[in-house]
C-alpha atoms as a PDB file:
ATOM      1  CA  UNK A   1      -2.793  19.212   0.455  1.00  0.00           C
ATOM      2  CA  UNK A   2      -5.014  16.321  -0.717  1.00  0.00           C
ATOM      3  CA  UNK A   3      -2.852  13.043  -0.934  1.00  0.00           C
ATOM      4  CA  UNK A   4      -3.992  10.940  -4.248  1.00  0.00           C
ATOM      5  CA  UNK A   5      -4.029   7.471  -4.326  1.00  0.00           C
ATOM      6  CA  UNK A   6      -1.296   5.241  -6.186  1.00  0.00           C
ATOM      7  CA  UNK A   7      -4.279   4.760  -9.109  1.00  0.00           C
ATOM      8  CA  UNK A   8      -5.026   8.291  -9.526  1.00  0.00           C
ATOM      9  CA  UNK A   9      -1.720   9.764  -9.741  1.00  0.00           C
ATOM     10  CA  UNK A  10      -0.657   6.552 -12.436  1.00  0.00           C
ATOM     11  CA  UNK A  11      -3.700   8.035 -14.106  1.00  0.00           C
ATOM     12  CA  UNK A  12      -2.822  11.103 -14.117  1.00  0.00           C
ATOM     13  CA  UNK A  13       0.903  10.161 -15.742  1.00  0.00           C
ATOM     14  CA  UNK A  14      -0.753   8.321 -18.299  1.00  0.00           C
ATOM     15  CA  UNK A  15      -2.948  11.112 -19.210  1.00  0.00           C
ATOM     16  CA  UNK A  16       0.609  13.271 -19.468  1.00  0.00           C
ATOM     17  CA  UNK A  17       2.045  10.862 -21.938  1.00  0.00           C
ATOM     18  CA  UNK A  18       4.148   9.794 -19.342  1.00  0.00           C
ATOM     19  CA  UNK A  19       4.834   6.241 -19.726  1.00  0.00           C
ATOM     20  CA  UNK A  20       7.241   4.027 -18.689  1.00  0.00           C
ATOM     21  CA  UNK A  21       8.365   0.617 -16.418  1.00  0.00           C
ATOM     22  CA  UNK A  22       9.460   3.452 -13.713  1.00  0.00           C
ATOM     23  CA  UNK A  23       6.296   5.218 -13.750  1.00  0.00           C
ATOM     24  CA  UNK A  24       4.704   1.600 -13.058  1.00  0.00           C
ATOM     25  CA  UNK A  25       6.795   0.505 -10.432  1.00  0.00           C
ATOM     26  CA  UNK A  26       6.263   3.967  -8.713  1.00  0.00           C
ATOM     27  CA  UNK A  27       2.806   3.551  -8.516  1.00  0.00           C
ATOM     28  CA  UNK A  28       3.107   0.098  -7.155  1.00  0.00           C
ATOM     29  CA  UNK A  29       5.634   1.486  -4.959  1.00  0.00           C
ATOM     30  CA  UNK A  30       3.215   4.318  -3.724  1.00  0.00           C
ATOM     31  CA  UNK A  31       0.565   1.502  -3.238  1.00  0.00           C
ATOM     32  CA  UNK A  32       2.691  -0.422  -1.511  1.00  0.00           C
ATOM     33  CA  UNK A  33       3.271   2.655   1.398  1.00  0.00           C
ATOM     34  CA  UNK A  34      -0.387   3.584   1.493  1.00  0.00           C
ATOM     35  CA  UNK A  35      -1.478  -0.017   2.242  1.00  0.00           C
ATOM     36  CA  UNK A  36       1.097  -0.310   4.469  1.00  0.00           C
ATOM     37  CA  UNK A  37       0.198   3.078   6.555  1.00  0.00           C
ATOM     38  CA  UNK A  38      -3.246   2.246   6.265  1.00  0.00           C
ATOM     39  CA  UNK A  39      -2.402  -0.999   8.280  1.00  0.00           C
ATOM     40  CA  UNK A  40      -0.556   0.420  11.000  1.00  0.00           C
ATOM     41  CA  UNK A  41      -3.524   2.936  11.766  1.00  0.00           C
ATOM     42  CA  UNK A  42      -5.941   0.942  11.714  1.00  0.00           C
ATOM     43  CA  UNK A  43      -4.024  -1.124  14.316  1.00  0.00           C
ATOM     44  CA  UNK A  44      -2.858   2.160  16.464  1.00  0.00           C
ATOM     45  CA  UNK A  45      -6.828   2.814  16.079  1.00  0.00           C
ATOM     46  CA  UNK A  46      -7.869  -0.660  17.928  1.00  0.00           C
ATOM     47  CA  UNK A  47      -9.760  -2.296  14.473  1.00  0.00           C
ATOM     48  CA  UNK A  48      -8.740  -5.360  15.941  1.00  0.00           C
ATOM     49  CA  UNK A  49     -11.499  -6.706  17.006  1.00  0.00           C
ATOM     50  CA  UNK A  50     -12.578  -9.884  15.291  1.00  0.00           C
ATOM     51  CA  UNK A  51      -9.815 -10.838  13.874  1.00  0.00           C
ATOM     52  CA  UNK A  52      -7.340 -13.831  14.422  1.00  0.00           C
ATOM     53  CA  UNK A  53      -4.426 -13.698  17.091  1.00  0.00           C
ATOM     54  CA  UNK A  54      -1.939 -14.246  13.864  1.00  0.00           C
ATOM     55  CA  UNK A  55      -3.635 -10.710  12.594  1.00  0.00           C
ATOM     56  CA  UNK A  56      -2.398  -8.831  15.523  1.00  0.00           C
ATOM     57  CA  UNK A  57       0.939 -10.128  15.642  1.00  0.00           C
ATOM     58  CA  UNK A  58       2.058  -9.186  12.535  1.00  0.00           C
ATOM     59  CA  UNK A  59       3.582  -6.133  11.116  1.00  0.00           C
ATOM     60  CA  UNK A  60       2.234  -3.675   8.912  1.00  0.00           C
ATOM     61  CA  UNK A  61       4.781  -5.409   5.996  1.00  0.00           C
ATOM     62  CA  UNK A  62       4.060  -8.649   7.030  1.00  0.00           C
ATOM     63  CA  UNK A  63       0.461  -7.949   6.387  1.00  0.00           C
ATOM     64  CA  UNK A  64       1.604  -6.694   3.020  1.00  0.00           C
ATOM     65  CA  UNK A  65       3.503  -9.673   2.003  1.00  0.00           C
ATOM     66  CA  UNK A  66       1.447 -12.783   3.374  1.00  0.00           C
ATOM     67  CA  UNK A  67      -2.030 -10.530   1.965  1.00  0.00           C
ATOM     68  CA  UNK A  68      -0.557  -9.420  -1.604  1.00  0.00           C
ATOM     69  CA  UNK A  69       1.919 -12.750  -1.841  1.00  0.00           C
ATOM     70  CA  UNK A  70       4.500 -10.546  -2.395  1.00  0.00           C
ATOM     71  CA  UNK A  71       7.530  -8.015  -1.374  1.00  0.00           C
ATOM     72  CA  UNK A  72       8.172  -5.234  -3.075  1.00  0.00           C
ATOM     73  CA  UNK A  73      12.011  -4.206  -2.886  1.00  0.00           C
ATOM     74  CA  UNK A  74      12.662  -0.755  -2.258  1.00  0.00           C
END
């Protein structure tokens, strides 16, 4: 099974008629995770290289929040 991105699966709700603050804050939501996961494999992968020590000490939400400003509440 092909996993869509948050973008094309609010898309696709839109294109259902499906609106709603819900359907918004699921997408962000489902952003949120895939950003997240991406993260964290790309550091179990090794991409380190060239980046600052403060980049490798962080975690996967850290990233999320100090990058994006942010943190989303589950």
């Amino acid at each position: 099974m092909v996993q869509k991105t948050a973008v094309e699966w609010l898309v696709e709700q839109y294109a259902n008629e499906n609106y709603s603050i819900e359907v918004y804050e699921q997408a962000k939501q489902m952003e949120r995770k895939q950003i997240i996961q991406s993260f964290r494999i790309g550091k179990q992968n090794g991409y380190e290289s060239g980046v600052t020590e403060n980049f490798k000490n962080i975690t996967a939400e850290e990233y999320y929040n100090e990058t994006y400003g942010k943190e989303l509440h589950h």
